[in-house]
N, C-alpha and C. Protein backbone atom coordinates (compact mmCIF):
# COMPACT_ATOMS: atom_id res chain seq x y z
N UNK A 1 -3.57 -4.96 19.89
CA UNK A 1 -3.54 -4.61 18.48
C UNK A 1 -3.51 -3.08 18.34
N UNK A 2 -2.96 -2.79 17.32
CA UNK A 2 -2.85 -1.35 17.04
C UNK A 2 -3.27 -0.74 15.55
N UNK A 3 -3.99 0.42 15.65
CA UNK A 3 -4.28 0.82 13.97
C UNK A 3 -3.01 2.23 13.81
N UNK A 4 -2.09 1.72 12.62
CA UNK A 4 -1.30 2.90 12.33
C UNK A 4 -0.18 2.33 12.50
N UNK A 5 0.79 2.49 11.87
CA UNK A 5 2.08 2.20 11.60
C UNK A 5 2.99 3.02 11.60
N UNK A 6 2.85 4.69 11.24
CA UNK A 6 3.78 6.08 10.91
C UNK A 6 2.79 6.58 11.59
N UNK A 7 3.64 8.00 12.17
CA UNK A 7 3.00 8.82 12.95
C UNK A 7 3.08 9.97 11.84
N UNK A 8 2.33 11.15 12.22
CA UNK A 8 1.98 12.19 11.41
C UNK A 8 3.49 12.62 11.33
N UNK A 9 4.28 13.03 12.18
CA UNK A 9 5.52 13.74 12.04
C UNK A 9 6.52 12.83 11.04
N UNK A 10 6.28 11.22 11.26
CA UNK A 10 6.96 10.63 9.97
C UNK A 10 6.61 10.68 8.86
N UNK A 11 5.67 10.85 8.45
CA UNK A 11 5.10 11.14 6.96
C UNK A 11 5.23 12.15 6.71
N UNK A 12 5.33 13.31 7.70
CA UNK A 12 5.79 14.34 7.05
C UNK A 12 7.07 14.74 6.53
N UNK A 13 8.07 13.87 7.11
CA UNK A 13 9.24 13.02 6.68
C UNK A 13 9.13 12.87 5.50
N UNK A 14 8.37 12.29 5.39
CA UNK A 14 8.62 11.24 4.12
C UNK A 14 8.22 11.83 3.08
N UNK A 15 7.16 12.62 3.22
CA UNK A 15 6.53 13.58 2.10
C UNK A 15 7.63 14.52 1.81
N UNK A 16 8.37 15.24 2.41
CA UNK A 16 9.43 16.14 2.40
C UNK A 16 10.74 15.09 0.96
N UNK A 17 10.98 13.95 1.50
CA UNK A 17 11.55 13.16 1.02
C UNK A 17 11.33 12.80 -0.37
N UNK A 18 9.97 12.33 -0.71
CA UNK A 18 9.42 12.19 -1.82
C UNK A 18 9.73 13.31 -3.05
N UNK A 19 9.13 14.50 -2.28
CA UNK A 19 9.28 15.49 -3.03
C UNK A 19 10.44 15.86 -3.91
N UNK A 20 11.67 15.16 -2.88
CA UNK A 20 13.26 15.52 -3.36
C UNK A 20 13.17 13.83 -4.22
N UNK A 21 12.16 12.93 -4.17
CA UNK A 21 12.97 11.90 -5.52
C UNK A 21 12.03 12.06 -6.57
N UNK A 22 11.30 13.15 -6.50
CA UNK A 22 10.19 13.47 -7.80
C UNK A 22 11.56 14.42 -8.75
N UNK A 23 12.01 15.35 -7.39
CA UNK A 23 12.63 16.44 -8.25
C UNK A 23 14.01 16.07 -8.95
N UNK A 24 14.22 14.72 -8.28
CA UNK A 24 15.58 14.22 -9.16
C UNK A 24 15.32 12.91 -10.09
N UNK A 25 14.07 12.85 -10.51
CA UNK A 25 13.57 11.54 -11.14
C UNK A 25 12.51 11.84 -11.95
N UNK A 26 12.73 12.38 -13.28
CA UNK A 26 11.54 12.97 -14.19
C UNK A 26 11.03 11.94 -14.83
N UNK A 27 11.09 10.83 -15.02
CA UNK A 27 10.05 10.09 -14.76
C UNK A 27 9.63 9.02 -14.01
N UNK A 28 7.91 9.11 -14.03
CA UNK A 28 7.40 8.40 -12.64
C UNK A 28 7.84 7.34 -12.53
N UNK A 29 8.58 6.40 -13.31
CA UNK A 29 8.47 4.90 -13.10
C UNK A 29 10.00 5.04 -12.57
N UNK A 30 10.55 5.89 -12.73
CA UNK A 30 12.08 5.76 -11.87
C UNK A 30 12.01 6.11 -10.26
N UNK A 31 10.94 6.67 -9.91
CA UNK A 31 10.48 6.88 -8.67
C UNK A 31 10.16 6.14 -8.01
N UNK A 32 9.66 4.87 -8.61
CA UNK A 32 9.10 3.85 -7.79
C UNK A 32 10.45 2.72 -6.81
N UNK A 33 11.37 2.78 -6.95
CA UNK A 33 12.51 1.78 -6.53
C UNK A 33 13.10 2.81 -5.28
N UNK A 34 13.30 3.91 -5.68
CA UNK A 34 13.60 4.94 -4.50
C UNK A 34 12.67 5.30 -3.20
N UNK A 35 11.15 4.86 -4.40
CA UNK A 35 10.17 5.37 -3.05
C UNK A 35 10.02 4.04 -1.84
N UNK A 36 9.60 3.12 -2.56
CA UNK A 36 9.87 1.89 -1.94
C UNK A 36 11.11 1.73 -1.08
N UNK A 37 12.35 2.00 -1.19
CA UNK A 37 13.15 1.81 0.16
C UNK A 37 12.98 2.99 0.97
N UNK A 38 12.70 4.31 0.68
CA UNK A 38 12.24 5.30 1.50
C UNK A 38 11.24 4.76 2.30
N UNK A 39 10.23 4.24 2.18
CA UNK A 39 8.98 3.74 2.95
C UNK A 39 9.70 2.09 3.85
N UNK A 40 10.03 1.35 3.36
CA UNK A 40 11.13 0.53 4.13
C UNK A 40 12.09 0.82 5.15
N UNK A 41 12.49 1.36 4.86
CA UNK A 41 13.77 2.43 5.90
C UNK A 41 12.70 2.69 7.10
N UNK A 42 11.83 3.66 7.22
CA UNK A 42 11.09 4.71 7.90
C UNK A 42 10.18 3.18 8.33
N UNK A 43 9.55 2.65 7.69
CA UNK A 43 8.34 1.78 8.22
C UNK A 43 8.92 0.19 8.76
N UNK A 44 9.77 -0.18 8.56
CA UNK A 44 9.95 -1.60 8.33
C UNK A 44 10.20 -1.88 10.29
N UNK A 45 10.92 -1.15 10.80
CA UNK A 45 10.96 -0.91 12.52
C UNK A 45 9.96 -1.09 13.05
N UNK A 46 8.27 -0.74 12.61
CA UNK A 46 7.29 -0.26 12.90
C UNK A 46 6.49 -1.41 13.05
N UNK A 47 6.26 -2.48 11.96
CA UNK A 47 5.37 -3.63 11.48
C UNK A 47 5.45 -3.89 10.23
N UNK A 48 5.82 -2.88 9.39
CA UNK A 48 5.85 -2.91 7.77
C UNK A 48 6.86 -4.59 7.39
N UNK A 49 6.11 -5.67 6.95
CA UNK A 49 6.73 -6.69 6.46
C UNK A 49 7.28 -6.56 4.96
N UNK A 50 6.66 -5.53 4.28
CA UNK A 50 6.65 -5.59 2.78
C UNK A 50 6.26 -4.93 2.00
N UNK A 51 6.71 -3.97 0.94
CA UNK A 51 6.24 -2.54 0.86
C UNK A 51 6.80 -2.59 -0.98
N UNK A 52 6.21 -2.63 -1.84
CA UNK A 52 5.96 -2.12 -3.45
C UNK A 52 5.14 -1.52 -4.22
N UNK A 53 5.41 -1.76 -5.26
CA UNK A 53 4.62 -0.88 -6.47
C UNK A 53 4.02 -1.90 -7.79
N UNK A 54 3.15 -2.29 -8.05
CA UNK A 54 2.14 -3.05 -9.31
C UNK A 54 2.02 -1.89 -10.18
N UNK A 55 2.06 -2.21 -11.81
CA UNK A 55 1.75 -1.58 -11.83
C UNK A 55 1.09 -2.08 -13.15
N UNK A 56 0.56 -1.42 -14.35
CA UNK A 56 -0.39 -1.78 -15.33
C UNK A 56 1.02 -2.06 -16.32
N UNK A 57 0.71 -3.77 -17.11
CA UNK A 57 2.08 -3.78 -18.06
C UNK A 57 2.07 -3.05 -19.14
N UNK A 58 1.17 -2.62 -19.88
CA UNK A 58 0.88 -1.41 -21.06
C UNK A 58 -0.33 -0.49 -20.86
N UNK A 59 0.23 0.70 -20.58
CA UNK A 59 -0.97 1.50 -20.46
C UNK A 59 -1.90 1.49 -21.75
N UNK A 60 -1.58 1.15 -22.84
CA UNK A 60 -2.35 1.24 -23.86
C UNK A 60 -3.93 0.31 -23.22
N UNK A 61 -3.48 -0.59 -22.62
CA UNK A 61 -4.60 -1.60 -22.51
C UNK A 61 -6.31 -1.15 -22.19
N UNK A 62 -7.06 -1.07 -22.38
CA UNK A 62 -8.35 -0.92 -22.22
C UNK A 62 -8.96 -1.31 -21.45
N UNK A 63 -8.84 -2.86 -21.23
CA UNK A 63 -9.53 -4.03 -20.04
C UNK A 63 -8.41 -4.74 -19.78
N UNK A 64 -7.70 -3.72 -18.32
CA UNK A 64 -6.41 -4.61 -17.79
C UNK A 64 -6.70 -5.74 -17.13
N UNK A 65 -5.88 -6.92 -17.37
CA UNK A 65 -6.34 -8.40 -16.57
C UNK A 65 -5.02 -8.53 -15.53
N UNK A 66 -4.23 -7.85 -15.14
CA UNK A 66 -3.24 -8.16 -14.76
C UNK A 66 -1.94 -7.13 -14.27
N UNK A 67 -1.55 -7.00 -13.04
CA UNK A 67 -0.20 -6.08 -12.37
C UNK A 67 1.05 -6.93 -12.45
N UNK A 68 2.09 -6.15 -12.76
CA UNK A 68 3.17 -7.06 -12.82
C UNK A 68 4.12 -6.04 -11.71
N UNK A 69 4.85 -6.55 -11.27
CA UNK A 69 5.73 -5.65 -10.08
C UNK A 69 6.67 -5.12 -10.71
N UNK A 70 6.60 -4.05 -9.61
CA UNK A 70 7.65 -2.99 -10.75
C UNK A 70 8.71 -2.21 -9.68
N UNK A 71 8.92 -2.68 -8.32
CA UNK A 71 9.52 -2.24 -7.04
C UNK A 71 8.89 -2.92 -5.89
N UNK A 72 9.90 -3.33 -5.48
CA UNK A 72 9.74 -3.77 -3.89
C UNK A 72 11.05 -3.75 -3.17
N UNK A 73 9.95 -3.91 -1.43
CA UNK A 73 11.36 -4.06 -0.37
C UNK A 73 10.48 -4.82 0.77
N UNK A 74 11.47 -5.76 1.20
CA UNK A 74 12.75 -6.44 1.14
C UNK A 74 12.86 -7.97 0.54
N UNK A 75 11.65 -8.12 0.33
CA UNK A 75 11.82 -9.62 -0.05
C UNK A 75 10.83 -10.03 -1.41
N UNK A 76 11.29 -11.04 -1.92
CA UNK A 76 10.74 -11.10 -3.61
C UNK A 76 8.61 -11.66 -3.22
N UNK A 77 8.49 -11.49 -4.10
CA UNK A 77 6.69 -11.13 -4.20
C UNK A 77 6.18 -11.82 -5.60
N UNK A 78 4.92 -11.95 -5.78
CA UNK A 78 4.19 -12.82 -6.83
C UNK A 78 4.07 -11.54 -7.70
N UNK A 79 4.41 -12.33 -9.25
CA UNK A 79 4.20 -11.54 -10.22
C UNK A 79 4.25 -12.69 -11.14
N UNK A 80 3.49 -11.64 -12.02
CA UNK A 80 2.10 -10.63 -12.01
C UNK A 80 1.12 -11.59 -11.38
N UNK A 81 0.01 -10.51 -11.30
CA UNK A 81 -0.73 -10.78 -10.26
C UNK A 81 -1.92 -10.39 -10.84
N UNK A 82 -3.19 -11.25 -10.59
CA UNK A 82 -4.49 -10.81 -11.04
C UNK A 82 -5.20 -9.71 -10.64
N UNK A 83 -6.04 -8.83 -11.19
CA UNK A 83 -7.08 -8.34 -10.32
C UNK A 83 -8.27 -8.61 -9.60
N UNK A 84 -8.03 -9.50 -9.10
CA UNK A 84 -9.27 -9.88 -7.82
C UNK A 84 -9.05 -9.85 -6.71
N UNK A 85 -7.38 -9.87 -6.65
CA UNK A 85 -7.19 -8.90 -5.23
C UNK A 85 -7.30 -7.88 -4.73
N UNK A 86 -7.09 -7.41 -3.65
CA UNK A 86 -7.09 -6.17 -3.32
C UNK A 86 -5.86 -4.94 -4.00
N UNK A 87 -5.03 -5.51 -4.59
CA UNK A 87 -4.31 -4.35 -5.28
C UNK A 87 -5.16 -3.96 -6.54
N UNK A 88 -5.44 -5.14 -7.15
CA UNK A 88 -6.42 -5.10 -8.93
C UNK A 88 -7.93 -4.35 -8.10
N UNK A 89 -8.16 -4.85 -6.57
CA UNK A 89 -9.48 -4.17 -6.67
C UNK A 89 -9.39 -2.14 -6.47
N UNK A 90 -8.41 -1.77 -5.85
CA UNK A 90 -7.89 -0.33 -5.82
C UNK A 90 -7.66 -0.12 -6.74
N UNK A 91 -6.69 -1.17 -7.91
CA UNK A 91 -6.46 -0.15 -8.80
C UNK A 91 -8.11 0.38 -9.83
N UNK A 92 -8.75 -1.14 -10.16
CA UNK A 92 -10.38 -0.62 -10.86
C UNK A 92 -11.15 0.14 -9.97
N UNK A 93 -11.23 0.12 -8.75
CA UNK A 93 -12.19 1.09 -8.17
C UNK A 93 -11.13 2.71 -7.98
N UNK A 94 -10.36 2.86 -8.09
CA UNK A 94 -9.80 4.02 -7.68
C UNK A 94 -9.56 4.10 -6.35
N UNK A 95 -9.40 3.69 -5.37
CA UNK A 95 -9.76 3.71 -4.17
C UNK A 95 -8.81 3.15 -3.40
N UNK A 96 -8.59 3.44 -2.02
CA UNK A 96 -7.80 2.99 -1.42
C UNK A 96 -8.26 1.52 -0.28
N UNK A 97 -7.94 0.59 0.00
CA UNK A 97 -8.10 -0.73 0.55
C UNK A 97 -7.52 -0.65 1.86
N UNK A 98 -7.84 -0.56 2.73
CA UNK A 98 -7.64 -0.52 3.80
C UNK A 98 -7.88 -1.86 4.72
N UNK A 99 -7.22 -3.06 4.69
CA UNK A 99 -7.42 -3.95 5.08
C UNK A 99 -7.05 -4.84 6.36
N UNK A 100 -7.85 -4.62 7.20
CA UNK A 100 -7.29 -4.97 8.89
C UNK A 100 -6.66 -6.07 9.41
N UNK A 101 -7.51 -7.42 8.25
CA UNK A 101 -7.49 -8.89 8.35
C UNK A 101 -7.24 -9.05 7.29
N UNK A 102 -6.33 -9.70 7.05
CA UNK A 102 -6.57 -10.13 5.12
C UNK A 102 -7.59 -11.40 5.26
N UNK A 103 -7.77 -11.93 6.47
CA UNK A 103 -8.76 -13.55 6.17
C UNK A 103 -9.89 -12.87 6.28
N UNK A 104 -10.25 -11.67 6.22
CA UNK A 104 -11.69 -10.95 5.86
C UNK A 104 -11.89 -11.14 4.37
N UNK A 105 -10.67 -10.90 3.93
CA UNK A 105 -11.18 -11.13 2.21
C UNK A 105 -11.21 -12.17 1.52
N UNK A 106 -11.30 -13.79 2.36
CA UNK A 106 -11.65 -15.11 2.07
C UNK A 106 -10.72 -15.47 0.26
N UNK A 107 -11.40 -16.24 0.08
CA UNK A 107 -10.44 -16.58 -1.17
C UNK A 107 -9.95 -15.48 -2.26
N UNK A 108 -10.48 -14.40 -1.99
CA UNK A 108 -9.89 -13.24 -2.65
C UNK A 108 -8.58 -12.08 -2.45
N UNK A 109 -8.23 -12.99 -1.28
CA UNK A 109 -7.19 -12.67 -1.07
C UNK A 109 -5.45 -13.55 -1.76
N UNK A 110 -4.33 -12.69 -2.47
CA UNK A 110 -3.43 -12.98 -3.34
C UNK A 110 -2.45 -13.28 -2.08
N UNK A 111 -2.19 -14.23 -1.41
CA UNK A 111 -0.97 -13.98 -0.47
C UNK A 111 0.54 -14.69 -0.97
N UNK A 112 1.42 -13.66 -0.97
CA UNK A 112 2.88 -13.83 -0.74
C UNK A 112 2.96 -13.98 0.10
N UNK A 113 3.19 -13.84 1.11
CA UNK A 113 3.66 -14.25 2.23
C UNK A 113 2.77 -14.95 3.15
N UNK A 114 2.36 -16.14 3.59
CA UNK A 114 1.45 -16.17 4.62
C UNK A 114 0.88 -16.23 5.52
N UNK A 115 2.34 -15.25 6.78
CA UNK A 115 2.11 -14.89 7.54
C UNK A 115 1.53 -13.20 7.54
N UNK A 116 1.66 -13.05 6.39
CA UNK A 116 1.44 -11.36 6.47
C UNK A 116 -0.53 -11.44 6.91
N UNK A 117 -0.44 -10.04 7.85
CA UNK A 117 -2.09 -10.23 8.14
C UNK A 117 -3.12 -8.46 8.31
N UNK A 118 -2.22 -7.77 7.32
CA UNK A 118 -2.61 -6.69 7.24
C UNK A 118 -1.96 -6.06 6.16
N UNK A 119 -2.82 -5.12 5.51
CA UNK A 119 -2.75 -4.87 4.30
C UNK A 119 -2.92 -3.36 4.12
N UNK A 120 -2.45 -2.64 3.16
CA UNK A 120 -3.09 -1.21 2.77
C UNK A 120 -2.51 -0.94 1.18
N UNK A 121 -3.53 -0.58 0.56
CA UNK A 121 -2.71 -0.07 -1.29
C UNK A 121 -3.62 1.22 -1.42
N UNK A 122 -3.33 1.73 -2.23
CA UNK A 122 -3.23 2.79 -2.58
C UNK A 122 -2.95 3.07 -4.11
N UNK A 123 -4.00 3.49 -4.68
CA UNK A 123 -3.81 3.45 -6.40
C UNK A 123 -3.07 4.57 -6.49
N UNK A 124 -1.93 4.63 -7.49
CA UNK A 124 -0.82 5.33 -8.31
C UNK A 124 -1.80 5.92 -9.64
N UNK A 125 -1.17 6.82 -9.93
CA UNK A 125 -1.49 7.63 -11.61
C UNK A 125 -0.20 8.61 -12.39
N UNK A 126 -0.44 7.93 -13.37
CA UNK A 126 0.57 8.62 -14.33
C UNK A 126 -0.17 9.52 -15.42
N UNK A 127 0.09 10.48 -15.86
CA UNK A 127 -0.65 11.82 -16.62
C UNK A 127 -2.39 11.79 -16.15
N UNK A 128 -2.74 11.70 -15.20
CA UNK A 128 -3.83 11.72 -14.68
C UNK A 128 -4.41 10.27 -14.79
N UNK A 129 -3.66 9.42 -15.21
CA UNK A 129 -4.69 8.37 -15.20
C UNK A 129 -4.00 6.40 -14.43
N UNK A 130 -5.33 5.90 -13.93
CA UNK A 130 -4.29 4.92 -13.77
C UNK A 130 -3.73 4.34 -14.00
N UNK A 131 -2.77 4.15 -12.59
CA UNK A 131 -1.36 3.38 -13.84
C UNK A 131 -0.79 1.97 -12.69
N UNK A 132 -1.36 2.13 -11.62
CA UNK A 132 -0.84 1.34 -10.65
C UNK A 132 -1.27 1.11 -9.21
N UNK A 133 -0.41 0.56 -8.00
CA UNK A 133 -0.82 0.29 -6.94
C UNK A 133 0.42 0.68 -6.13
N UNK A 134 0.87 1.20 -4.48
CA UNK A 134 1.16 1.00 -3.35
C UNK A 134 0.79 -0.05 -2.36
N UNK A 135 1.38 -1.32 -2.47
CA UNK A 135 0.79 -2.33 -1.66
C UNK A 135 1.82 -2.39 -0.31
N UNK A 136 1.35 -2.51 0.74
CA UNK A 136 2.60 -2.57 2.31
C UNK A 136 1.39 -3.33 2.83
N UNK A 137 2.34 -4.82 3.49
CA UNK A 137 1.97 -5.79 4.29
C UNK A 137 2.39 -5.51 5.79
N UNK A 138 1.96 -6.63 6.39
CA UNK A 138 2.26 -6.86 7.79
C UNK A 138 1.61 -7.79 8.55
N UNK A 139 3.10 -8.26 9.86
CA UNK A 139 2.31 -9.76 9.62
C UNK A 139 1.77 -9.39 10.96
N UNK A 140 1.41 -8.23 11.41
CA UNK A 140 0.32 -7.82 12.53
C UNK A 140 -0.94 -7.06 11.60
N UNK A 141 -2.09 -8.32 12.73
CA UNK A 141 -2.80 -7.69 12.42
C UNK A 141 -3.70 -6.02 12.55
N UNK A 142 -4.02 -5.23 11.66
CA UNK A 142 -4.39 -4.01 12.53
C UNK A 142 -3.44 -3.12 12.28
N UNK A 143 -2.29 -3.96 11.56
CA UNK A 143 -1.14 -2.48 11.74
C UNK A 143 -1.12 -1.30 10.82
N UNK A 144 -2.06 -1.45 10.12
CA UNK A 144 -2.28 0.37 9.41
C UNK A 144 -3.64 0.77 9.88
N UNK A 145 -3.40 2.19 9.65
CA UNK A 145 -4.59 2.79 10.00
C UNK A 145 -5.07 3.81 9.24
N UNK A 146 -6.04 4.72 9.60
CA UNK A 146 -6.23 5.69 9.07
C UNK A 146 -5.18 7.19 8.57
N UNK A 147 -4.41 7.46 9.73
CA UNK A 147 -3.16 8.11 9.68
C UNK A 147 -2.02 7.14 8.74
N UNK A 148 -2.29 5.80 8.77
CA UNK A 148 -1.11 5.36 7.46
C UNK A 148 -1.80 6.36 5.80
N UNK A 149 -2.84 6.04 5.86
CA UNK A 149 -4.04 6.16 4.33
C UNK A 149 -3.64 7.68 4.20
N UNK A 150 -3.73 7.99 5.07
CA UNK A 150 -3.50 9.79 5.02
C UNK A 150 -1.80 10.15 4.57
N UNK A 151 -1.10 9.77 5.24
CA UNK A 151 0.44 9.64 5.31
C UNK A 151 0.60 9.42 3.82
N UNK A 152 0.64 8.10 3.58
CA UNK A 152 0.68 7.38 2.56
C UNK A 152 0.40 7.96 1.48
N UNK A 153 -1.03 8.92 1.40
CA UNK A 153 -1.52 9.39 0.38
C UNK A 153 -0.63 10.53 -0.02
N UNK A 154 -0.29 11.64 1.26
CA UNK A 154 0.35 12.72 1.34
C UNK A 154 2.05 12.30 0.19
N UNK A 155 2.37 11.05 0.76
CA UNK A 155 3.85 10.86 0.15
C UNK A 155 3.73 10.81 -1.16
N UNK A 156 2.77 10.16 -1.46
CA UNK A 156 2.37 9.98 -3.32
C UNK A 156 2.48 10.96 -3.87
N UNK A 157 1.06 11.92 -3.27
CA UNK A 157 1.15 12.96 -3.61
C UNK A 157 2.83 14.13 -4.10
N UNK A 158 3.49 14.21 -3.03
CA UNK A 158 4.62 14.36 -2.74
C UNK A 158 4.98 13.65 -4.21
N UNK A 159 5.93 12.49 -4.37
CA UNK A 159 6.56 11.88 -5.47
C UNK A 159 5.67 12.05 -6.60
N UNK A 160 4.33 12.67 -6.94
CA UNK A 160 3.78 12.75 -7.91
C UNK A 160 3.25 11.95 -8.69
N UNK A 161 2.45 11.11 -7.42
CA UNK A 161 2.08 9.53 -8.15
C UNK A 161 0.71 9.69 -7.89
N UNK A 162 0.06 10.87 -7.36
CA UNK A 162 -1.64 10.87 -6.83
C UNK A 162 -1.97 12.53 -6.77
N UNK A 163 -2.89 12.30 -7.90
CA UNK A 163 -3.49 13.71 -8.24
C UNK A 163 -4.72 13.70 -7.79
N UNK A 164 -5.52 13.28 -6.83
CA UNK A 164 -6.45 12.82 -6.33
C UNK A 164 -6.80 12.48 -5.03
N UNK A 165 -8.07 12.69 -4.11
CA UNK A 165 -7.73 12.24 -3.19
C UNK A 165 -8.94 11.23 -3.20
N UNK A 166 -8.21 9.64 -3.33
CA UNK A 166 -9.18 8.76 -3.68
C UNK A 166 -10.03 8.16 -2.01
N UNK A 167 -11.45 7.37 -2.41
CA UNK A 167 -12.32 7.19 -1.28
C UNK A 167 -11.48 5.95 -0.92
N UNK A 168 -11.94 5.62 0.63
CA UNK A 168 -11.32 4.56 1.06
C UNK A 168 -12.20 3.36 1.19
N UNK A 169 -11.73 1.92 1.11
CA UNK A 169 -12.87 1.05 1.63
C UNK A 169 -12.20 0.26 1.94
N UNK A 170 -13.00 -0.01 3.39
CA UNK A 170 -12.32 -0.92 4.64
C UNK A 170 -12.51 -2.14 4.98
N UNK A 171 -11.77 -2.70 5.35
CA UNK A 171 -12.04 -4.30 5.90
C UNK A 171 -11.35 -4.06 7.37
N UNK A 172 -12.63 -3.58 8.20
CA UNK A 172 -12.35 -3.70 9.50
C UNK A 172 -13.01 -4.62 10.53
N UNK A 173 -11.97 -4.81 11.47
CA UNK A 173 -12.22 -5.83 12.77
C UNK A 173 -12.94 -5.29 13.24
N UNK A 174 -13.92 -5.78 14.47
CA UNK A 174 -14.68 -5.41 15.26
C UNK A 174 -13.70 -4.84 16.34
N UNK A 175 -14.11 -3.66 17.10
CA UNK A 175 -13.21 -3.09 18.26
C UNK A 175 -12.46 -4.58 19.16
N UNK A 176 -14.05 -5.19 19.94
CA UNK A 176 -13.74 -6.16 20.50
C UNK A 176 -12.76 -7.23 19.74
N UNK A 177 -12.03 -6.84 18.26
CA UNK A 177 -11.00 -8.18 18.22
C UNK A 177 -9.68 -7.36 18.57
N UNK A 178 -9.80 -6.25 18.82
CA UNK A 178 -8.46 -5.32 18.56
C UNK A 178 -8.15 -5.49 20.28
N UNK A 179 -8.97 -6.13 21.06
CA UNK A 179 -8.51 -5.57 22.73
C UNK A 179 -7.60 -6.97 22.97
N UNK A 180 -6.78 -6.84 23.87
CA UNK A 180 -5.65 -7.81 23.97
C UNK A 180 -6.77 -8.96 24.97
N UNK A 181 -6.49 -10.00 24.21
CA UNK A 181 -6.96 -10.98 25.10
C UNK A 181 -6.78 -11.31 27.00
N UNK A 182 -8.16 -11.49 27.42
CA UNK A 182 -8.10 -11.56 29.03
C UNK A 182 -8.20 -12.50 29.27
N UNK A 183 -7.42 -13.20 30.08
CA UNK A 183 -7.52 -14.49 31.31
C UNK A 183 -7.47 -14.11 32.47
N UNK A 184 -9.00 -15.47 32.65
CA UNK A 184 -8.98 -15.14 33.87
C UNK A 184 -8.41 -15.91 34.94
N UNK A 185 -7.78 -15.47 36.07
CA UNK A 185 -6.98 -16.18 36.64
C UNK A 185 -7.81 -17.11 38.03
């Protein structure tokens, strides 16, 4: 098993990248369809099964119950979607989800796909406030890491979707599940 998906030199890629679909896309919600195959392209080689954007259906709302998709790649996804998953739980806590196992998060987990077995989102903001999610699957487990959260954050930043550098909270394996299984002969 492995933690991390992009290496530092690809995100710095990608952040470089971002930057150029902020500067040709004045507003944020046109950013989201460009950023999403940018992160596809670069990640999908890697482990990346599935990579979009949730986002809030009226910002007016007060007590949001609900993300509706607003970009993805490569394959179609559940919408809208509650918040008791891990995208609805990043987007109310602010925070980023870092999720190793998705069967760590027992019935609170939303699965499209269900082989996918690793998770990472990342809350979005529009005029400082929230407005959305970065969700990327994979059907290995373990396959993001800390350098994805960092990466990831950097690209937002970059496209102008994260004015913030939000806390993370993890759903991690024990070392001993990450070591490749031994037989003995």
């Amino acid at each position: 098993m492995r933690r991390g998906c992009g290496t530092d030199e690809l995100y710095e890629s990608l952040a470089r990248h971002a930057r150029d679909v902020a500067q040709r896309f004045n507003e944020p919600a046109d950013r989201l369809d460009p950023l999403s195959g940018l992160l596809w392209d670069a990640l999908s080689t890697r482990g990346l099964s599935w990579v979009g954007f949730y986002i809030l259906p009226d910002m007016g709302i007060e007590a949001p119950h609900e993300l509706v998709l607003a970009a993805r790649r490569d394959k179609p996804a559940c919408s809208p979607i509650g918040l008791h998953g891990a995208c609805g739980q990043s987007l109310l806590e602010g925070s980023v989800r870092l999720i190793e196992d998705v069967a760590l998060l027992g019935e609170g987990y939303i699965a499209c796909d269900p082989r996918d077995r690793s998770e990472v989102v990342l809350p979005i903001y529009r005029n400082g406030n929230r407005w959305g999610v970065l969700d990327a699957d994979s059907h290995e487990q373990a396959c993001f890491g800390s350098s994805d959260v960092l990466g990831l954050a950097r690209v937002l930043r970059e496209a102008g979707l994260l004015d913030r550098d939000p806390p993370l909270r993890a759903d991690r394996l024990p070392e001993a599940d990450l070591q490749p299984s031994r037989r003995s002969l």
